[in-house]
C-alpha atoms as a PDB file:
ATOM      1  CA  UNK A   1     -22.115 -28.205 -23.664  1.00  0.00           C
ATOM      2  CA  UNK A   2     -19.324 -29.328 -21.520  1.00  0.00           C
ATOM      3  CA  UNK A   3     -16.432 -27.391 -23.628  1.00  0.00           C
ATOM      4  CA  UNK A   4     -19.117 -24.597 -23.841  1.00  0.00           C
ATOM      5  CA  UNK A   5     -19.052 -24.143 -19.711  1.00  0.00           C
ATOM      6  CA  UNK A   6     -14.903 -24.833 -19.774  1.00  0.00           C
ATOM      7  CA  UNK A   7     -14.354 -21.996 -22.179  1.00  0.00           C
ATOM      8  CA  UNK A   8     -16.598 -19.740 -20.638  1.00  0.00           C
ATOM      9  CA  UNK A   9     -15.155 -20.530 -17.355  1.00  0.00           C
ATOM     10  CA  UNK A  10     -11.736 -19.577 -18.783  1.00  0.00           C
ATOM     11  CA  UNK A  11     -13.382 -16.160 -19.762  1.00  0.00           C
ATOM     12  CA  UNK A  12     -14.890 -15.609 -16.761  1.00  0.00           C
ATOM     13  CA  UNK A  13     -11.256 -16.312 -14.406  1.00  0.00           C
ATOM     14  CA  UNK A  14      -9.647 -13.743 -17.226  1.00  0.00           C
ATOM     15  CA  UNK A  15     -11.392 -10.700 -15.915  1.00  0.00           C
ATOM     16  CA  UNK A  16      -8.663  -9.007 -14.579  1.00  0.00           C
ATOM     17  CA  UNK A  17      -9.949  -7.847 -11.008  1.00  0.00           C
ATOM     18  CA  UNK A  18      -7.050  -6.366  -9.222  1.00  0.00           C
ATOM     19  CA  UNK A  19      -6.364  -4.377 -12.640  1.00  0.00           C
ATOM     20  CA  UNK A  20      -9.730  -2.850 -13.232  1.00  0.00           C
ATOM     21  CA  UNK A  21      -9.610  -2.039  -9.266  1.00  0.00           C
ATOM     22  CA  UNK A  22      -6.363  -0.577  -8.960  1.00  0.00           C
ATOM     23  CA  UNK A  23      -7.375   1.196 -11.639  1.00  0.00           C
ATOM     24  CA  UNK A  24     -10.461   2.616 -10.498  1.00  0.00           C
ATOM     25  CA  UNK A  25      -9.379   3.444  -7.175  1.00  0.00           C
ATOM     26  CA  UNK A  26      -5.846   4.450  -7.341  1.00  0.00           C
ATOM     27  CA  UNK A  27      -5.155   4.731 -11.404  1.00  0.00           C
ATOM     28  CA  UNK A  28      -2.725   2.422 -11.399  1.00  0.00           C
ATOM     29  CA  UNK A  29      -1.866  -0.926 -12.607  1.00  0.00           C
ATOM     30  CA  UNK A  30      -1.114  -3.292  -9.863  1.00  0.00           C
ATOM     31  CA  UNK A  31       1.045  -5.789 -11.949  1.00  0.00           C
ATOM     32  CA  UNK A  32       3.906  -2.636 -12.149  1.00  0.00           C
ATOM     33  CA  UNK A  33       3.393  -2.624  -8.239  1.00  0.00           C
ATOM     34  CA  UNK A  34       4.909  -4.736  -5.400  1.00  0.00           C
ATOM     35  CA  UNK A  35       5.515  -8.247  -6.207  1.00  0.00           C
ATOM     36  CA  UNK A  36       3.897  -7.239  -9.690  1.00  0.00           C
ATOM     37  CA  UNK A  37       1.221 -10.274  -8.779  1.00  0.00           C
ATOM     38  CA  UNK A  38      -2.286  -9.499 -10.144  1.00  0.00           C
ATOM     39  CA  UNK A  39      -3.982 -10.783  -6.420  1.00  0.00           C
ATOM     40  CA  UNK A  40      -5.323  -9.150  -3.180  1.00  0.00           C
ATOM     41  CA  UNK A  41      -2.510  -9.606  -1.514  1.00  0.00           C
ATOM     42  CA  UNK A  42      -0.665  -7.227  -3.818  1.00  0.00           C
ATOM     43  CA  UNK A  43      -4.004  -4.671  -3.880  1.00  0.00           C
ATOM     44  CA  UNK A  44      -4.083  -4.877  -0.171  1.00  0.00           C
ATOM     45  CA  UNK A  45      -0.244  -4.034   0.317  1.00  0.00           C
ATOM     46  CA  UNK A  46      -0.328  -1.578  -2.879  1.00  0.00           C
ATOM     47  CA  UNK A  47      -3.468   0.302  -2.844  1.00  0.00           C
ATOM     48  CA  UNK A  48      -4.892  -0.765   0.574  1.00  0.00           C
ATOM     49  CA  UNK A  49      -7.165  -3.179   2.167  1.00  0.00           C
ATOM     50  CA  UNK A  50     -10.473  -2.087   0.977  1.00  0.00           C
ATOM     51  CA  UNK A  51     -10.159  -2.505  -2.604  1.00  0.00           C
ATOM     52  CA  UNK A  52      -8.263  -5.349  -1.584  1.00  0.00           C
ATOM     53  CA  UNK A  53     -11.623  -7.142  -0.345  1.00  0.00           C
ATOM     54  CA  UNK A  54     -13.141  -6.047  -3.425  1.00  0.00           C
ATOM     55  CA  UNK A  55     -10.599  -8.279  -5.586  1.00  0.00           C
ATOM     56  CA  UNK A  56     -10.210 -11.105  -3.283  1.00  0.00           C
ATOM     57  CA  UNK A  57     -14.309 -11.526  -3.743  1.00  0.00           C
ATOM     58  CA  UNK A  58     -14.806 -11.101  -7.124  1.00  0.00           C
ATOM     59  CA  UNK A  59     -11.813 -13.743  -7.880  1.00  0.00           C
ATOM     60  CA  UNK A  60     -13.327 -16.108  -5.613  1.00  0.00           C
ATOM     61  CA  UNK A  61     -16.963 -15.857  -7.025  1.00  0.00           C
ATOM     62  CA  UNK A  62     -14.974 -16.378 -10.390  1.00  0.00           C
ATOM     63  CA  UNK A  63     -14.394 -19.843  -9.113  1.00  0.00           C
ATOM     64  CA  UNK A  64     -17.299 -20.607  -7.371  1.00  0.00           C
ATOM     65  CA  UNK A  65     -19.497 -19.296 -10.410  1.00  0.00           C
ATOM     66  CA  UNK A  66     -17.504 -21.260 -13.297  1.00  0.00           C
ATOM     67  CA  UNK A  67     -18.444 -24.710 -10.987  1.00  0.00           C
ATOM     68  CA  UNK A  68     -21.969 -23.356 -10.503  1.00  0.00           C
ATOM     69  CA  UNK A  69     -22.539 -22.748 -13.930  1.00  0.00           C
ATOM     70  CA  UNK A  70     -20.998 -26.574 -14.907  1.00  0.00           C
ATOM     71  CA  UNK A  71     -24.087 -27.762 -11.929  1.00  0.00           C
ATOM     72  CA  UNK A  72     -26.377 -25.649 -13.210  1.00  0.00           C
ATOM     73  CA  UNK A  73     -25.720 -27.173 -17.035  1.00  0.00           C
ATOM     74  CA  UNK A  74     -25.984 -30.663 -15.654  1.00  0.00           C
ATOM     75  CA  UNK A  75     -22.501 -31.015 -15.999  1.00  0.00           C
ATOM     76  CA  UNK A  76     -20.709 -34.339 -14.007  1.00  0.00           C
ATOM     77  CA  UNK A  77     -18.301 -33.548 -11.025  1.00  0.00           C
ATOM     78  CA  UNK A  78     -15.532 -33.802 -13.200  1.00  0.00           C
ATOM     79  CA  UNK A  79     -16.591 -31.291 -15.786  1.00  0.00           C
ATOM     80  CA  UNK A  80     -17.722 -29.132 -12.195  1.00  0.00           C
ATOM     81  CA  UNK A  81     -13.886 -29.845 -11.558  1.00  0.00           C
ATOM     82  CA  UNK A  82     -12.542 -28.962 -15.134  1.00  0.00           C
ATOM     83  CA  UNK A  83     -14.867 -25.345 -15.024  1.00  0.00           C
ATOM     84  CA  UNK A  84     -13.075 -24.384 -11.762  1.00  0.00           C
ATOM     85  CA  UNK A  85      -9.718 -25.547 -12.879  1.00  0.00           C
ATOM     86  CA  UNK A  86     -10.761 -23.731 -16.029  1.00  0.00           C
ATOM     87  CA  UNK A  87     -11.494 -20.219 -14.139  1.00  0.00           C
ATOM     88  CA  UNK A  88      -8.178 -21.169 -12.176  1.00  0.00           C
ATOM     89  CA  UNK A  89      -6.028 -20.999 -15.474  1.00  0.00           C
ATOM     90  CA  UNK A  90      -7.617 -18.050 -16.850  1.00  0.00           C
ATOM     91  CA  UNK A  91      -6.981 -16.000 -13.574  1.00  0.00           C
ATOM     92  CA  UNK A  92      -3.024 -17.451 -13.940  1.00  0.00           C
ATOM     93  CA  UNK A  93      -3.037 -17.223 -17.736  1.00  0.00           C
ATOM     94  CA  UNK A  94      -5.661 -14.272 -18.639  1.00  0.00           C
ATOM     95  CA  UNK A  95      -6.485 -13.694 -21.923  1.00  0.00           C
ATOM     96  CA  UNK A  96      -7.165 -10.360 -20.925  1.00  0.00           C
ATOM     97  CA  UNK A  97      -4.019  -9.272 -19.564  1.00  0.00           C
ATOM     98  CA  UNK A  98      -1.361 -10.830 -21.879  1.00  0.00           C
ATOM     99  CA  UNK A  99      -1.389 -14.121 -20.112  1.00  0.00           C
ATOM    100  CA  UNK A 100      -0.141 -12.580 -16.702  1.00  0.00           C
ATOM    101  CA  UNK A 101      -2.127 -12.992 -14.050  1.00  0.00           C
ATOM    102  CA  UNK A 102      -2.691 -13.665 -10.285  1.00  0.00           C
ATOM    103  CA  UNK A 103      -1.211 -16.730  -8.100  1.00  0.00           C
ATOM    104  CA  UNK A 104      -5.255 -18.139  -7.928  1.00  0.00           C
ATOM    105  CA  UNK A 105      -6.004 -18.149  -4.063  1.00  0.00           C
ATOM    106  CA  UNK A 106      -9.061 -16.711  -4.271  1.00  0.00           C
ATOM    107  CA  UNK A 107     -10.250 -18.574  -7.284  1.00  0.00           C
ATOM    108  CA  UNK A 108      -9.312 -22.034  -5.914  1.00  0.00           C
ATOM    109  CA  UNK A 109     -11.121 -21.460  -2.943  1.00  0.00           C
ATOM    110  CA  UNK A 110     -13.970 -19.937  -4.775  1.00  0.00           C
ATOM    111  CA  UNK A 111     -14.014 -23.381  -7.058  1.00  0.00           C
ATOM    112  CA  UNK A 112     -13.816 -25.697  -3.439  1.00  0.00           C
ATOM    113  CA  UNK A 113     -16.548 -23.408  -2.279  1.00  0.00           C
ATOM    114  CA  UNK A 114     -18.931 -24.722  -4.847  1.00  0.00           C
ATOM    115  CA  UNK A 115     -17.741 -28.381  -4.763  1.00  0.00           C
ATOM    116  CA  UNK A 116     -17.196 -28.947  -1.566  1.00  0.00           C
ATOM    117  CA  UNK A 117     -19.292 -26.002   0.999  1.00  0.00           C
ATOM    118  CA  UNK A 118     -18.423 -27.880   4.234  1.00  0.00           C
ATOM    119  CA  UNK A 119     -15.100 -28.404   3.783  1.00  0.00           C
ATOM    120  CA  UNK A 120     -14.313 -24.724   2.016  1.00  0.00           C
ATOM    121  CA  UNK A 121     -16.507 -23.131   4.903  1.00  0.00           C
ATOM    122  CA  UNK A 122     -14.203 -24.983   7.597  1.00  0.00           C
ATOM    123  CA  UNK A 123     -10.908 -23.837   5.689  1.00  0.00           C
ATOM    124  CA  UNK A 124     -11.579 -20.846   5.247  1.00  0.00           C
ATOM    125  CA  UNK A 125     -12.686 -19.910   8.484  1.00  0.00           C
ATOM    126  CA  UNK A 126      -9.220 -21.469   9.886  1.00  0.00           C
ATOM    127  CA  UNK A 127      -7.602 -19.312   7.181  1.00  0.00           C
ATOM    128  CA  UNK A 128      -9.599 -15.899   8.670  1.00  0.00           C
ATOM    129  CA  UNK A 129      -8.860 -16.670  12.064  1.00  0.00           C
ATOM    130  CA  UNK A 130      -4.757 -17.513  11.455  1.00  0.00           C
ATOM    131  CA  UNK A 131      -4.635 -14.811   9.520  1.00  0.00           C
ATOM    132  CA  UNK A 132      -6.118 -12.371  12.634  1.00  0.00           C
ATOM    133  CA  UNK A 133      -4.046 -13.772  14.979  1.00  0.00           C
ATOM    134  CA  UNK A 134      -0.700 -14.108  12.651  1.00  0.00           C
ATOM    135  CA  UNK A 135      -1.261 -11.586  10.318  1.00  0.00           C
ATOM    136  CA  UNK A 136       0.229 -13.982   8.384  1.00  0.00           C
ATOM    137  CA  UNK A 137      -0.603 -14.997   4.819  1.00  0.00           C
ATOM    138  CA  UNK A 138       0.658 -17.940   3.405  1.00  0.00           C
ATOM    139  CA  UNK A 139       0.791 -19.519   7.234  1.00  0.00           C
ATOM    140  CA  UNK A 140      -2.495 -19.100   7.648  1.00  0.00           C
ATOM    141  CA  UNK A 141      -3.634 -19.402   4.227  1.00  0.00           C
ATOM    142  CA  UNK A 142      -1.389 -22.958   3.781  1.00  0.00           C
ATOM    143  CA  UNK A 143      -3.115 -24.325   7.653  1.00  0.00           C
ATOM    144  CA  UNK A 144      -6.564 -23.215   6.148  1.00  0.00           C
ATOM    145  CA  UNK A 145      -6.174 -24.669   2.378  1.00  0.00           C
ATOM    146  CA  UNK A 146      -4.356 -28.060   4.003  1.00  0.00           C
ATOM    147  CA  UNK A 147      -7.475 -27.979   6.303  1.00  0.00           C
ATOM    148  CA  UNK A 148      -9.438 -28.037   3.594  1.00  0.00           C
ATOM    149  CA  UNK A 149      -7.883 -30.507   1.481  1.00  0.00           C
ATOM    150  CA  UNK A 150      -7.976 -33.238   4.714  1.00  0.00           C
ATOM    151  CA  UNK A 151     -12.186 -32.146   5.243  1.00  0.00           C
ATOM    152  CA  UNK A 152     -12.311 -33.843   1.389  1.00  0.00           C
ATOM    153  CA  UNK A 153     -11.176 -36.964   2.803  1.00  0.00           C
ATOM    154  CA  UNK A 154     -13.622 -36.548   6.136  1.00  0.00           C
ATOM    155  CA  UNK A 155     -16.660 -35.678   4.098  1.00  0.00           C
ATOM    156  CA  UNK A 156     -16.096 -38.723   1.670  1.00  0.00           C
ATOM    157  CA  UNK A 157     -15.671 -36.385  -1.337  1.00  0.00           C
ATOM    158  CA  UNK A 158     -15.686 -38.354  -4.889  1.00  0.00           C
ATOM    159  CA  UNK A 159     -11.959 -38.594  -6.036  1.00  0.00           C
ATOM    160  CA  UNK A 160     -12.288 -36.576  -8.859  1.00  0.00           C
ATOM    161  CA  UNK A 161     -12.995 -33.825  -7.039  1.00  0.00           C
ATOM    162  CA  UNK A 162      -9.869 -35.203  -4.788  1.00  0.00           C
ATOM    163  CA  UNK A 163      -7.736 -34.828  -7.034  1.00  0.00           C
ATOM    164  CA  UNK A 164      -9.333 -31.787  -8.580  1.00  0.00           C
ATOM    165  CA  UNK A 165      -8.869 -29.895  -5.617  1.00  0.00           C
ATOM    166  CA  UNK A 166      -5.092 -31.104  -5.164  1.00  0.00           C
ATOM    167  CA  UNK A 167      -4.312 -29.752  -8.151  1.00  0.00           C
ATOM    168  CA  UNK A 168      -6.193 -26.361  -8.154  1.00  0.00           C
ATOM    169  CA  UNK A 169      -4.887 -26.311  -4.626  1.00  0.00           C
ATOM    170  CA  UNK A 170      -0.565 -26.827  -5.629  1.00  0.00           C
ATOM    171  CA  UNK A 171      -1.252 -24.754  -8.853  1.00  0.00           C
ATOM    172  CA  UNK A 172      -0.918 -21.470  -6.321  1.00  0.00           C
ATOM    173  CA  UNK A 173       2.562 -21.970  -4.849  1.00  0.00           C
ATOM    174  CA  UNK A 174       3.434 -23.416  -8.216  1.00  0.00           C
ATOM    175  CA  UNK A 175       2.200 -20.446 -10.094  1.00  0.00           C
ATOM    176  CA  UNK A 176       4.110 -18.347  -7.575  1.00  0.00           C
ATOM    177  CA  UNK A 177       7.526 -19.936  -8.111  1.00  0.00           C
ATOM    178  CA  UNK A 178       6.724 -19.143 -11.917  1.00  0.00           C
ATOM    179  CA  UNK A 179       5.910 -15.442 -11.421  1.00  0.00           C
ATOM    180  CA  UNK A 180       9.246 -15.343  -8.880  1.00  0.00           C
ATOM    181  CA  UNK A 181      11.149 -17.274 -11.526  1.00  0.00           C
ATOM    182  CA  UNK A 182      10.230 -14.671 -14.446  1.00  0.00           C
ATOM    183  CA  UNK A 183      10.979 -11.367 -11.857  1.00  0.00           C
ATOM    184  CA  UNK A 184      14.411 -12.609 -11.509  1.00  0.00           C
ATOM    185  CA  UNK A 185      14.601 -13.469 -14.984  1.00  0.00           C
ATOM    186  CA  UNK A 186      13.432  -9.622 -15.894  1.00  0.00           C
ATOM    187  CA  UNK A 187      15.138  -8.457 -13.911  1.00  0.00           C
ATOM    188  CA  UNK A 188      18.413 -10.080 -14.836  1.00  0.00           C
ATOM    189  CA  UNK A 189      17.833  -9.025 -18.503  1.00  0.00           C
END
């Protein structure tokens, strides 16, 4: 049951949002846009800020479903874990799109939604209220997420889900230097 819930979970963080969006609102397909990132950042700056809001929630309730489906199943809080990490690498890696996908912001938050509703509540409201003063992203977004990541310690979270988070959590900037890494490469070619 537990591989059942990880592979759906992968299925589920492969439905390419900001694609079928940008596609439906502006006829165009975000990844040949901007930073070429499959996100909401890139909808928001590409195709504007409404359709943006539609992406950023439906990638975030593909984490937060893929870890309510594992509770739902009975699943332990490591297989909760493994579905959002799941959902996380099918938003990176979707099958879907040819394996290019989004950075995972949304997702991972999504995911530490569902584990962890305190401590993703508190983040995340940091994040929204950086972000309207700053208007900027990944300030805001890396005060909010760190935030986050200390409220796990506070509220006594089990270590798996620790750890979990940690990783879902460094997979963004880390999928980011990957997507930068293969632009250059592209466009070096």
């Amino acid at each position: 049951m537990a591989w059942l819930a990880m592979l759906v979970s992968y299925i589920l963080g492969s439905i390419p949002s900001a694609v079928i969006v940008s596609r439906r609102v502006a006829g165009v397909d975000i990844r040949a846009l901007g930073d070429g990132n499959m996100g909401a950042r890139n909808v928001k700056r590409m195709v504007g800020w409404r359709p943006a809001i539609v992406v950023a929630v439906m990638d975030f309730s593909k984490g937060a479903v893929a870890v309510l489906l594992a509770q739902a199943l009975g699943l332990s809080i490591g297989w909760q874990v493994a579905s959002g990490a799941a959902a996380l690498a099918g938003h990176g890696f979707p099958i879907f799109a040819g394996f290019r996908g989004g950075q995972g912001l949304a997702t991972t938050l999504g995911a530490l939604q569902a584990l962890s509703p305190a401590a993703a509540a508190a983040g995340l409201a940091v994040y929204a209220i950086l972000y309207l003063i700053t208007r900027q992203s990944d300030l805001s977004a890396g005060i909010g997420v760190g935030l986050l990541f200390l409220l796990l310690w506070v509220f006594s979270e089990p270590p798996v889900v620790i750890l979990g988070s940690l990783g879902m959590i460094l997979f963004v900037p880390a999928k980011r230097l990957l997507d930068e890494a293969m632009l250059r490469r592209v466009a070096g070619a």
